[in-house]
C-alpha atoms as a PDB file:
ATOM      1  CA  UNK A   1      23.504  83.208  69.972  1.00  0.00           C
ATOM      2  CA  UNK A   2      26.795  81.531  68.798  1.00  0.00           C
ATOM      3  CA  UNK A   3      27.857  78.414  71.082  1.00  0.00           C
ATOM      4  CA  UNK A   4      30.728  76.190  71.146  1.00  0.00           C
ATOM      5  CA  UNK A   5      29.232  72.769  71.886  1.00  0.00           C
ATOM      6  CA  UNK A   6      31.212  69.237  72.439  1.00  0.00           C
ATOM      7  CA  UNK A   7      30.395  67.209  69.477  1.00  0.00           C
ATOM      8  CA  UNK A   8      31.463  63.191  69.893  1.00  0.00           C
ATOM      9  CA  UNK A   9      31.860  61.141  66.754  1.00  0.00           C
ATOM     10  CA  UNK A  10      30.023  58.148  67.852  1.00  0.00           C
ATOM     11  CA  UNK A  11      31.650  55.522  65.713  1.00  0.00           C
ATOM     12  CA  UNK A  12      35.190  56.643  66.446  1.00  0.00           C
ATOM     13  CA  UNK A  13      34.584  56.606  70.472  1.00  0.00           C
ATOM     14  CA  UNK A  14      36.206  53.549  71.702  1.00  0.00           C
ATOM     15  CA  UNK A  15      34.583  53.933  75.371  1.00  0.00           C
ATOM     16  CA  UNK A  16      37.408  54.203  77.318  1.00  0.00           C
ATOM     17  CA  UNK A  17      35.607  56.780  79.361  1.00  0.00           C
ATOM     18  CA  UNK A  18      38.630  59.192  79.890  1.00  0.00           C
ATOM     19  CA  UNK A  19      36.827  61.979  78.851  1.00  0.00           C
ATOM     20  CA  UNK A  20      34.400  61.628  81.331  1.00  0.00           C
ATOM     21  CA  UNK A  21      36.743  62.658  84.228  1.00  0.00           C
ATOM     22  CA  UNK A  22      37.982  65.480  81.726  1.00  0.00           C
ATOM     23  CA  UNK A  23      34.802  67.165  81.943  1.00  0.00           C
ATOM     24  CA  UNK A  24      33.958  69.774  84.516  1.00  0.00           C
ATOM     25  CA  UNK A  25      30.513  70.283  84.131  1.00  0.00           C
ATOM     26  CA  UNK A  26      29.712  66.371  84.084  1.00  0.00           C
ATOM     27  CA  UNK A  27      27.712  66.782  81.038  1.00  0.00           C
ATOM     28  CA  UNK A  28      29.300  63.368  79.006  1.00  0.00           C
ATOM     29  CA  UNK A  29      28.810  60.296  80.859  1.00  0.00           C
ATOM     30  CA  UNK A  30      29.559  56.536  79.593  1.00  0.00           C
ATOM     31  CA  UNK A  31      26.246  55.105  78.437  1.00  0.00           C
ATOM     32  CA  UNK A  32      26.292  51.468  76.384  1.00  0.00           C
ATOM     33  CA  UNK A  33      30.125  51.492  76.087  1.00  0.00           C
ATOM     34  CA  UNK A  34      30.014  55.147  74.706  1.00  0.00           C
ATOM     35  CA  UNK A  35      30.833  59.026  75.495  1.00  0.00           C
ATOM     36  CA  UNK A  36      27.323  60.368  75.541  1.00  0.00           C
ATOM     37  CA  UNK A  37      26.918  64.650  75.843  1.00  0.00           C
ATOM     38  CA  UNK A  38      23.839  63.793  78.194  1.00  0.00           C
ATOM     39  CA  UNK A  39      23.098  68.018  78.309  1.00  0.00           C
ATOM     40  CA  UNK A  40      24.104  70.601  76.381  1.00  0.00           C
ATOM     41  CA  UNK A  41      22.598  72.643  79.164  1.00  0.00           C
ATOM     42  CA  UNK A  42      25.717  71.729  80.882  1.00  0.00           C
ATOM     43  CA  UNK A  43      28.475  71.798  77.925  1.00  0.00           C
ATOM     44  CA  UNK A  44      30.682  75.227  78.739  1.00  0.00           C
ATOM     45  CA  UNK A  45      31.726  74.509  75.148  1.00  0.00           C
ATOM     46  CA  UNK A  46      35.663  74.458  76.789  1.00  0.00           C
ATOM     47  CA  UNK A  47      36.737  71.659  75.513  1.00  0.00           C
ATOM     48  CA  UNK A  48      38.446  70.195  78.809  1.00  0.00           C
ATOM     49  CA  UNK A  49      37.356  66.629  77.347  1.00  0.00           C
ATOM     50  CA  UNK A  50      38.814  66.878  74.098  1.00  0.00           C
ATOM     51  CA  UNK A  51      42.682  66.457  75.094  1.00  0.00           C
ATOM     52  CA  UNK A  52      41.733  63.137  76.845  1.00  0.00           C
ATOM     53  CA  UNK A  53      40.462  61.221  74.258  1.00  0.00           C
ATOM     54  CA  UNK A  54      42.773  58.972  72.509  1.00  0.00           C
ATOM     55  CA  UNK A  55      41.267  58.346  69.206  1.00  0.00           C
ATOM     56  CA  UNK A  56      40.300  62.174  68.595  1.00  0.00           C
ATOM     57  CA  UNK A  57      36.292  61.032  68.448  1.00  0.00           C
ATOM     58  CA  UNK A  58      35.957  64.724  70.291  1.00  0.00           C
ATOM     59  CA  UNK A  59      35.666  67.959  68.659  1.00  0.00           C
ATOM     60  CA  UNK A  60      33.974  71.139  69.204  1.00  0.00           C
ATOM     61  CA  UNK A  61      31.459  73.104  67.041  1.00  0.00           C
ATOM     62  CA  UNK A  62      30.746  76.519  66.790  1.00  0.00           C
ATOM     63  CA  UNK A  63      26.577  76.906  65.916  1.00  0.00           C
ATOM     64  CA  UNK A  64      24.127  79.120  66.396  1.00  0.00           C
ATOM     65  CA  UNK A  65      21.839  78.416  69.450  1.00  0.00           C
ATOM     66  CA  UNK A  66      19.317  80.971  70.095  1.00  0.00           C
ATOM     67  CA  UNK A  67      18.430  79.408  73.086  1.00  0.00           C
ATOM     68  CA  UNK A  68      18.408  76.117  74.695  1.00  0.00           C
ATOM     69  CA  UNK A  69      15.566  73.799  73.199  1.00  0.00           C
ATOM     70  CA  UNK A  70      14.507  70.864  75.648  1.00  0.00           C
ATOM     71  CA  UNK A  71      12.232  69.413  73.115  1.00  0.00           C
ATOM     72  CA  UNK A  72      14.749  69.349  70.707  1.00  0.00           C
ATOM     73  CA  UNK A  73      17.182  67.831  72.654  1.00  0.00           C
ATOM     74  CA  UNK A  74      14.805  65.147  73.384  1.00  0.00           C
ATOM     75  CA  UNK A  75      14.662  64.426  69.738  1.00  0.00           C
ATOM     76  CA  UNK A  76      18.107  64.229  69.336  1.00  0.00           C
ATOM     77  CA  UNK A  77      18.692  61.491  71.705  1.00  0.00           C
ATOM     78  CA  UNK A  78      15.676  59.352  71.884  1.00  0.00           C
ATOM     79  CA  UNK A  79      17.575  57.294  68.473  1.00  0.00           C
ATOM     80  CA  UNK A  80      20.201  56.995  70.993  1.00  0.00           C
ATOM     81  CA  UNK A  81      17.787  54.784  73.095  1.00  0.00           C
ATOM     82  CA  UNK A  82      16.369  54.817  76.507  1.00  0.00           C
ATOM     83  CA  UNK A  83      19.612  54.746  78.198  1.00  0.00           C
ATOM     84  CA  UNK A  84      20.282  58.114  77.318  1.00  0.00           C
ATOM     85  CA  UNK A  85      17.451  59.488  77.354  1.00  0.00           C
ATOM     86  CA  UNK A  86      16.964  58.951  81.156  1.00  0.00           C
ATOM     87  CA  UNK A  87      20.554  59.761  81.466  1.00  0.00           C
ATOM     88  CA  UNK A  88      19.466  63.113  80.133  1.00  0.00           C
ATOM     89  CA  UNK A  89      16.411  63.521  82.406  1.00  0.00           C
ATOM     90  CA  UNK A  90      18.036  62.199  85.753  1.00  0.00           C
ATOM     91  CA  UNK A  91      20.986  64.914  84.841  1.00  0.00           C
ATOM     92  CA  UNK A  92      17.910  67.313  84.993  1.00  0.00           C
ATOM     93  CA  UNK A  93      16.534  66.278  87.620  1.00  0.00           C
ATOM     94  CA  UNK A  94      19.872  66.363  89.810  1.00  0.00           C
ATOM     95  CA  UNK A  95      19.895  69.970  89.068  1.00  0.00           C
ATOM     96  CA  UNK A  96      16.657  70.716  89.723  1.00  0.00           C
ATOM     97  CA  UNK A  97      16.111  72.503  86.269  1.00  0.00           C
ATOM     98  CA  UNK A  98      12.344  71.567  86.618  1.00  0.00           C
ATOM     99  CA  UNK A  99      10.577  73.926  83.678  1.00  0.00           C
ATOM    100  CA  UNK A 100      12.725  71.282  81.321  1.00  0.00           C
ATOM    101  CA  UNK A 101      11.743  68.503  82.592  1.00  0.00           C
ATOM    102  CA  UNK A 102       8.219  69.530  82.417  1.00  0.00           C
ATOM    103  CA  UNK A 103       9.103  70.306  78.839  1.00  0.00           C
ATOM    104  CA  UNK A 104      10.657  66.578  78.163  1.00  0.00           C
ATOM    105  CA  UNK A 105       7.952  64.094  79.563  1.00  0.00           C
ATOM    106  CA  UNK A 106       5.203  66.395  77.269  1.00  0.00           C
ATOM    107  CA  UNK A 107       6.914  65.816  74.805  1.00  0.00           C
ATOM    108  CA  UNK A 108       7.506  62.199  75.743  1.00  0.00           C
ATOM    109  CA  UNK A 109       3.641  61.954  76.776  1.00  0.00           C
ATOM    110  CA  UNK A 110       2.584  62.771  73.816  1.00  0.00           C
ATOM    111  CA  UNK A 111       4.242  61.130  71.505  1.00  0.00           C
ATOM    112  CA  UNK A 112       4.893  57.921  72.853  1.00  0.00           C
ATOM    113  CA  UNK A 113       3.146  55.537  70.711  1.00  0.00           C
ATOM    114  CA  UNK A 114       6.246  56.762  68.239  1.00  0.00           C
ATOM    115  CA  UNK A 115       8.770  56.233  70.625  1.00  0.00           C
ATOM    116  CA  UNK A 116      10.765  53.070  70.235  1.00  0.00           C
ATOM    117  CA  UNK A 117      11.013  52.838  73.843  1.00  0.00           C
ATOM    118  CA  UNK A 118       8.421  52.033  77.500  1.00  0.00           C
ATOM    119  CA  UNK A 119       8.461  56.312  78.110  1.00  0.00           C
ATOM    120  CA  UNK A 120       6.241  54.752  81.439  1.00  0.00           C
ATOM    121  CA  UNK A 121       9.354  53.054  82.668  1.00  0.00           C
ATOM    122  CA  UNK A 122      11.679  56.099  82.136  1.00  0.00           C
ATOM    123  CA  UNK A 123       9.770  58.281  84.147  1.00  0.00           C
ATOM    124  CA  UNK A 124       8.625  56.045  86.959  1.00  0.00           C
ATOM    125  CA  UNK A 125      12.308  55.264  87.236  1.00  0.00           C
ATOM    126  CA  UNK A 126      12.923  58.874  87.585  1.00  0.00           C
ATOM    127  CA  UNK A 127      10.614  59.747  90.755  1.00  0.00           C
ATOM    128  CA  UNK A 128      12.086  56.357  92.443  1.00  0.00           C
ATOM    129  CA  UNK A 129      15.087  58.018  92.747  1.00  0.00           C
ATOM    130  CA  UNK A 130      15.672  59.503  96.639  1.00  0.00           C
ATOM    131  CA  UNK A 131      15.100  63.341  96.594  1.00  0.00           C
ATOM    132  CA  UNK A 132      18.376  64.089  98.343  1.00  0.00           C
ATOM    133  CA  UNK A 133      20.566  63.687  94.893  1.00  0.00           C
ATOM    134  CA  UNK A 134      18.582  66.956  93.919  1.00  0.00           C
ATOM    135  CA  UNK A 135      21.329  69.525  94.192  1.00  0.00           C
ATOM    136  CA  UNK A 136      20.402  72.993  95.190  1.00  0.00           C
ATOM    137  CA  UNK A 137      21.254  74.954  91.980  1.00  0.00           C
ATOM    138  CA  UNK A 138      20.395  76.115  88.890  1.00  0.00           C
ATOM    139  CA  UNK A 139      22.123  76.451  85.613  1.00  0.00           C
ATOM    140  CA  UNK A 140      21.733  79.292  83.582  1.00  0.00           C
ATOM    141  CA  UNK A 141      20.951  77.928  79.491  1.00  0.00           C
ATOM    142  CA  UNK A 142      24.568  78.862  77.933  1.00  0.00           C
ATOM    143  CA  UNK A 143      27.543  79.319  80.487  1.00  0.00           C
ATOM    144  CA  UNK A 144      26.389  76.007  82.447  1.00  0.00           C
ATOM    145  CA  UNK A 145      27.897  75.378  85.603  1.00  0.00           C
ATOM    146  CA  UNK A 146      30.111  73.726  88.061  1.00  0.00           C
ATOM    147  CA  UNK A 147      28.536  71.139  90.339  1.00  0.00           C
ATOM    148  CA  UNK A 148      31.869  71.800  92.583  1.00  0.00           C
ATOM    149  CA  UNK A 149      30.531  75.604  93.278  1.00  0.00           C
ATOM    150  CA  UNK A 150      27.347  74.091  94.798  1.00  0.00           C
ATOM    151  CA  UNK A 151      27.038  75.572  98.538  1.00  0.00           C
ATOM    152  CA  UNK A 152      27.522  73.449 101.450  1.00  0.00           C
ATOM    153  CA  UNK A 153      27.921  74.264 105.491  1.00  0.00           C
ATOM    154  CA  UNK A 154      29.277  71.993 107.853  1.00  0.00           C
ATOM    155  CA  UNK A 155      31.123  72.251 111.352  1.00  0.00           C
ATOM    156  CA  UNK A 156      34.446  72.645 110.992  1.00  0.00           C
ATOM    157  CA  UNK A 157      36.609  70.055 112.585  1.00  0.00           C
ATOM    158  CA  UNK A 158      38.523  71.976 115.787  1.00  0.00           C
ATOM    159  CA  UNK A 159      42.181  71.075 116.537  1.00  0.00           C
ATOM    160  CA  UNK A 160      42.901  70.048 119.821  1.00  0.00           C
ATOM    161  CA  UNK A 161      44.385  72.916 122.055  1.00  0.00           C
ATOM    162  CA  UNK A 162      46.952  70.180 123.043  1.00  0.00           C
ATOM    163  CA  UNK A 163      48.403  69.437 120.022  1.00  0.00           C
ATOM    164  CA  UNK A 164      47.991  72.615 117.855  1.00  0.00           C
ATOM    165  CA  UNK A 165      50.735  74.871 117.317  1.00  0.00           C
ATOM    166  CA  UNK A 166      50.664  78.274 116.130  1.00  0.00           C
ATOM    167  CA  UNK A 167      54.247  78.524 115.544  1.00  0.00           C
ATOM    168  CA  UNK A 168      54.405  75.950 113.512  1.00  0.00           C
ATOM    169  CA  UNK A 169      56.805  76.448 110.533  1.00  0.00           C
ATOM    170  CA  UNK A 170      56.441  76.814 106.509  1.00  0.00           C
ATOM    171  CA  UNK A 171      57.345  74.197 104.668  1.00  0.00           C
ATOM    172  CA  UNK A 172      57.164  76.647 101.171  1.00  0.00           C
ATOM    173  CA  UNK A 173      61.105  76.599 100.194  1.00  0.00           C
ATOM    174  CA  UNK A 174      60.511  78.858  97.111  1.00  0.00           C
ATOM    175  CA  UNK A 175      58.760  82.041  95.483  1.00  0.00           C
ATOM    176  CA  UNK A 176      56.526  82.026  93.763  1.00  0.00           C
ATOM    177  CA  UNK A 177      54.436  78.805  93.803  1.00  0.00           C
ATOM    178  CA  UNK A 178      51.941  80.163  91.499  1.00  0.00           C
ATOM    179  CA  UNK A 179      52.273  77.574  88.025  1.00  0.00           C
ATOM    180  CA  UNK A 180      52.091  80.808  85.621  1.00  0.00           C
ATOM    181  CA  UNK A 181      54.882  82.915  87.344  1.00  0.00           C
ATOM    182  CA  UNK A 182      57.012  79.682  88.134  1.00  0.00           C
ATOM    183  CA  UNK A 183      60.138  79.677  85.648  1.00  0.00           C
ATOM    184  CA  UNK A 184      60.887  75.774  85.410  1.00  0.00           C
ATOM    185  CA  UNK A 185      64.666  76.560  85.066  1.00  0.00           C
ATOM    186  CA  UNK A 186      64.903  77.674  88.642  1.00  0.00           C
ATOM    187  CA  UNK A 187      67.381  75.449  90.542  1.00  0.00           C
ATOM    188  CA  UNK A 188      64.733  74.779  93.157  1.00  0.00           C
ATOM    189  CA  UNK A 189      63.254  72.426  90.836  1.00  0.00           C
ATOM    190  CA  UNK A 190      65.795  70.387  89.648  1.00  0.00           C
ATOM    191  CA  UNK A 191      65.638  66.703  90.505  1.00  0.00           C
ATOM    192  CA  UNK A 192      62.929  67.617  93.083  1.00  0.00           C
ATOM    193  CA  UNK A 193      59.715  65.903  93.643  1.00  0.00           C
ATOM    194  CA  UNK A 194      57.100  68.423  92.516  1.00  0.00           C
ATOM    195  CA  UNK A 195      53.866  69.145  94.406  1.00  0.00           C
ATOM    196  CA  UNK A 196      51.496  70.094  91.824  1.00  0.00           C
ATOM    197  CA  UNK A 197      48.520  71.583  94.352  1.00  0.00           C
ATOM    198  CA  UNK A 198      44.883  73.158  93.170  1.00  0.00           C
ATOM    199  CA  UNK A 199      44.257  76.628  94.904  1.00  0.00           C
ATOM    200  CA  UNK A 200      41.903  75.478  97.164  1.00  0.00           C
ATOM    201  CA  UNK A 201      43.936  72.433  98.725  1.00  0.00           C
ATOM    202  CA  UNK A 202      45.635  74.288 101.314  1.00  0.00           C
ATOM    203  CA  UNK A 203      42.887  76.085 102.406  1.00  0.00           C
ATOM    204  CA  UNK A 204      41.103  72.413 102.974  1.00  0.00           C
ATOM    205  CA  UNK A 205      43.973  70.315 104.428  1.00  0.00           C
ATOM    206  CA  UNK A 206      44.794  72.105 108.217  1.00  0.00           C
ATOM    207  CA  UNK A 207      48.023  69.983 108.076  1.00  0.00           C
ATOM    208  CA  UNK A 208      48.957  70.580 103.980  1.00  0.00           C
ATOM    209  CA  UNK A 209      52.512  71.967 105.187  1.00  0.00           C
ATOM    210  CA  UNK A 210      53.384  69.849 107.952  1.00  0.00           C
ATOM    211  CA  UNK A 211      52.399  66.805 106.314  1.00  0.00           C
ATOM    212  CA  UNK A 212      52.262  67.064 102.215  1.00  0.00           C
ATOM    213  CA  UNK A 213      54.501  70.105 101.124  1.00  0.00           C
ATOM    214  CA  UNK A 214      57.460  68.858 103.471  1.00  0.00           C
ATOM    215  CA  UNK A 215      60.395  67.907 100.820  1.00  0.00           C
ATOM    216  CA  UNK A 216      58.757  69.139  97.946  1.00  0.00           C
ATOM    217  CA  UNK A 217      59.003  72.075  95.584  1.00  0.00           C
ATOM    218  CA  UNK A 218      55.040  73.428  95.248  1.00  0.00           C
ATOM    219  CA  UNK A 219      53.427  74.857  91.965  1.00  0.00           C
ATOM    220  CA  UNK A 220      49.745  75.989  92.283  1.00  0.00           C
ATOM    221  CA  UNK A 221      47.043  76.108  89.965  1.00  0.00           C
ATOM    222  CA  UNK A 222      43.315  76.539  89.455  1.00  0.00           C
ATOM    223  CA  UNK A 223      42.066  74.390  86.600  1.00  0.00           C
ATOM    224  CA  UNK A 224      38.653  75.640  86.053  1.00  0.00           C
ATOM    225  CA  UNK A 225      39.397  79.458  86.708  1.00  0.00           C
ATOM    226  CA  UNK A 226      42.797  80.254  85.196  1.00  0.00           C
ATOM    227  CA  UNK A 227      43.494  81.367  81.869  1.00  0.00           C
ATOM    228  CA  UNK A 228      45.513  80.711  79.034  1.00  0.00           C
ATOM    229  CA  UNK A 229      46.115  76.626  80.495  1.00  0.00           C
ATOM    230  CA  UNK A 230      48.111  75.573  77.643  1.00  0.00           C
ATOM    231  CA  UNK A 231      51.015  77.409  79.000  1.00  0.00           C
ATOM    232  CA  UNK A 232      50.740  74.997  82.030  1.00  0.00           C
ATOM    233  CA  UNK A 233      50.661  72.149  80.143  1.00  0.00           C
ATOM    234  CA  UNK A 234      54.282  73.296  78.322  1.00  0.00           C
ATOM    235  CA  UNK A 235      55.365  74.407  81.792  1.00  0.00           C
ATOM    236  CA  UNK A 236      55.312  71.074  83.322  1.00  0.00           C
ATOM    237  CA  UNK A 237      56.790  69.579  80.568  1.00  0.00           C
ATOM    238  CA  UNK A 238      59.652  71.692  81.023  1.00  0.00           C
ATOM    239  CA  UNK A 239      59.989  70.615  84.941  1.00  0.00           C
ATOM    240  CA  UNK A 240      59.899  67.079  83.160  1.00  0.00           C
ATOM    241  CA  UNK A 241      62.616  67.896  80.698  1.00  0.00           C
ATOM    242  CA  UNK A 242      64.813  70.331  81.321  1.00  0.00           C
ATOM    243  CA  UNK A 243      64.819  70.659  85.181  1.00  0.00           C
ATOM    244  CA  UNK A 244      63.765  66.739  85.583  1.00  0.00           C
ATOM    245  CA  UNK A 245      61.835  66.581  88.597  1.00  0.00           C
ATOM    246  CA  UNK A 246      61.701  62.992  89.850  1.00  0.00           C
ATOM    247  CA  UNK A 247      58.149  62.456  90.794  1.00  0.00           C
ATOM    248  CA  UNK A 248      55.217  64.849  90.804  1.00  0.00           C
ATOM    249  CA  UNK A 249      52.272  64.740  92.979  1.00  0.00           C
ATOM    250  CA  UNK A 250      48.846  66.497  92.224  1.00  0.00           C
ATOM    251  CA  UNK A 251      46.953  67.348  94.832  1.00  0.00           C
ATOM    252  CA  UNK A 252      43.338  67.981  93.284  1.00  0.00           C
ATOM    253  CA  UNK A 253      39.260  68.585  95.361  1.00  0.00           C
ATOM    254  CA  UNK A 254      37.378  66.098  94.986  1.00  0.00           C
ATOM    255  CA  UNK A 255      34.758  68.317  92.935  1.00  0.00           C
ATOM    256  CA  UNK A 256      35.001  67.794  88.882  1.00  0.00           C
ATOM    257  CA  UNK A 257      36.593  70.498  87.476  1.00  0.00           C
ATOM    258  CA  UNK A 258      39.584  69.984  89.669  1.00  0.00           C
ATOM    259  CA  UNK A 259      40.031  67.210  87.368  1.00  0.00           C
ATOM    260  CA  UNK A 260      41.524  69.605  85.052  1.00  0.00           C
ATOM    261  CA  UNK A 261      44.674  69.171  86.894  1.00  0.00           C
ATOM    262  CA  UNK A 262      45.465  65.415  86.429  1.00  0.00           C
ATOM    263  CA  UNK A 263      44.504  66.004  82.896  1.00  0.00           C
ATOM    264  CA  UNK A 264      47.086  68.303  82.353  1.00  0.00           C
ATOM    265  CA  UNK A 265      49.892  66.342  84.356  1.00  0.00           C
ATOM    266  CA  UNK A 266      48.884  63.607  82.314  1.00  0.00           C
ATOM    267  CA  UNK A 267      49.461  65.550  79.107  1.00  0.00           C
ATOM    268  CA  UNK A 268      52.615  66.861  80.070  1.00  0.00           C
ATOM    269  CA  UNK A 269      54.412  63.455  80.351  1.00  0.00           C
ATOM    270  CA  UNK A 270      52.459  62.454  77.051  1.00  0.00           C
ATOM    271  CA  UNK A 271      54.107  65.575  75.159  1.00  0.00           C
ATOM    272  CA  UNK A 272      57.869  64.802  77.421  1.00  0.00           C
ATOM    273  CA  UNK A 273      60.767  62.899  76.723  1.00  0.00           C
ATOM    274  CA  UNK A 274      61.309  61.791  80.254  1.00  0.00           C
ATOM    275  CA  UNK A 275      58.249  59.393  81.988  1.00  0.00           C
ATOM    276  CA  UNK A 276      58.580  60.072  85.424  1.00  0.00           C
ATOM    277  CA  UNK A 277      55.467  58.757  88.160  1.00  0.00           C
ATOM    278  CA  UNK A 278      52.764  60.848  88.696  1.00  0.00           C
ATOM    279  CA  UNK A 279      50.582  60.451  92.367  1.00  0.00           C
ATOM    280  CA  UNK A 280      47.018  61.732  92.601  1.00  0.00           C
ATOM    281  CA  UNK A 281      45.935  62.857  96.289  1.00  0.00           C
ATOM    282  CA  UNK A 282      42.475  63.658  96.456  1.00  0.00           C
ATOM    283  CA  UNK A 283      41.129  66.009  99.030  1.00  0.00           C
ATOM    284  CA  UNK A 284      37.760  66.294 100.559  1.00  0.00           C
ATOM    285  CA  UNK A 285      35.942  69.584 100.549  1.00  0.00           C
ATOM    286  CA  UNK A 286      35.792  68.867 104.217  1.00  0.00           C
ATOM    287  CA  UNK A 287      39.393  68.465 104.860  1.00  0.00           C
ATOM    288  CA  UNK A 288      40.280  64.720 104.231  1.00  0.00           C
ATOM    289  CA  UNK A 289      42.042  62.897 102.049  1.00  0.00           C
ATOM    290  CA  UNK A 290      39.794  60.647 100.210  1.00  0.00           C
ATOM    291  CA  UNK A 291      42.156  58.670  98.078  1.00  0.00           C
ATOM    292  CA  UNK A 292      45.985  58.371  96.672  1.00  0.00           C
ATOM    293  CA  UNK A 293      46.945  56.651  93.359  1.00  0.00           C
ATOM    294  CA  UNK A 294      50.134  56.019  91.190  1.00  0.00           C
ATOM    295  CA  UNK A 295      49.051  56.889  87.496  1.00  0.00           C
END
């Protein structure tokens, strides 16, 4: 089959490690002060990773890949030295993709008297790690995967009786909110201080009007499952621009592909005239905020 698969340009990566955040499926990590593609298992081939990188050491290839080949894989990175290599297993490993695994240390087993490297020491420091950073999914060879659509239960957190309020008002002063149908000319926008929310936000926070949408114009998005994202990008730039919103705050999950969303804020105000602030609220998939930032 044909693929579309990241391809870093090892000499021009400077290792400023933006494109790590900038990719969904965390399949590039930061290993000996450069991007690394630890998995093409987990490469969707999107390119989310490519508009971060200041240097343009990121591009993407279309090849042919009739299926995925752990041995060859192996091949590829053991020049690359040990540090990737186990980067590559322990990404494995987290995903409990076992049959490659099995595949990698045979090949590592038997050929390690050519391997420039203590193949012992990378797999012993594999089964030291704890068992519970296994996460409970598989990853199907060419679409990959998003860690953030792992399933999880937990108890949700009840309001007191005392203090809740059914009645309690909307804070939403506009229609629609949705970042495709939005037209950044409306006079709702102008000189107001955007909300910039993922889907999923409101259904995590129980207090996302009362506390976060109140005096702010809201735009929603979904970074990993909506189309045709360049148009985003353009929009926002616009509400910089021409209706020139004072601040914006993105309200992203914590899970990786939500990313997206800061990445695309951030390229708006690259590609503007006007540099206005930019806040970052993350939310927990359990309904907390786990962290705010000025960018």
């Amino acid at each position: 089959m044909i693929r579309d698969i990241v391809k870093i340009d090892r000499e021009l990566c400077n290792g400023c490690g933006n494109c790590i955040t900038g990719c969904h499926e965390g399949a590039l990590q930061l290993i000996d002060g450069k991007a690394t593609l630890v998995s093409e298992l987990m490469c969707d081939g999107l390119g989310a990773c490519i508009g971060t990188c200041p240097v343009g050491a990121i591009t993407i290839e279309k090849r042919e890949a009739e299926a995925y080949d752990e041995v060859a894989t192996i091949i590829e990175m053991i020049p690359n030295g040990k540090n990737v290599v186990t980067a590559h297993l322990q990404h494995l490993l987290d995903h409990n993709e076992t049959e490659f695994l099995r595949q990698a240390f045979g090949y590592l087993r038997q050929n390690e008297q050519t391997i420039p490297f203590d193949v012992n020491e990378v797999i012993d420091s594999l089964k030291q790690k704890p068992k519970a950073t296994m996460a409970p999914m598989h990853h199907h060879h060419a679409g990959g995967g998003c860690p953030g659509a792992a399933a999880r239960s937990f108890a949700p957190k009840m309001a007191s009786m005392e203090t809740a309020d059914s009645n309690q008002p909307s804070a939403l002063t506009h229609w629609p909110v949705q970042l495709h149908l939005i037209n950044p000319n409306a006079a709702h926008f102008r000189g107001a201080n955007l909300l910039l929310a993922a889907d999923c936000v409101a259904y995590a926070l129980a207090n996302f009007h009362a506390k976060h949408l109140q005096g702010k114009t809201l735009a929603i998005a979904c970074p990993k499952l909506d189309s045709n994202k360049e148009v985003y990008v353009q929009k926002i730039t616009a509400l910089i621009d021409n209706a020139e919103v004072d601040t914006i705050t993105v309200m992203r999950m914590e899970v990786p592909c939500c990313g997206g969303l800061v990445q695309m804020a951030q390229l708006a105000r690259n590609n503007a005239q006007r540099n206005i602030p930019i806040k970052v609220v993350e939310v927990g998939i359990q309904g907390e905020i786990l962290g705010a930032q000025w960018i």
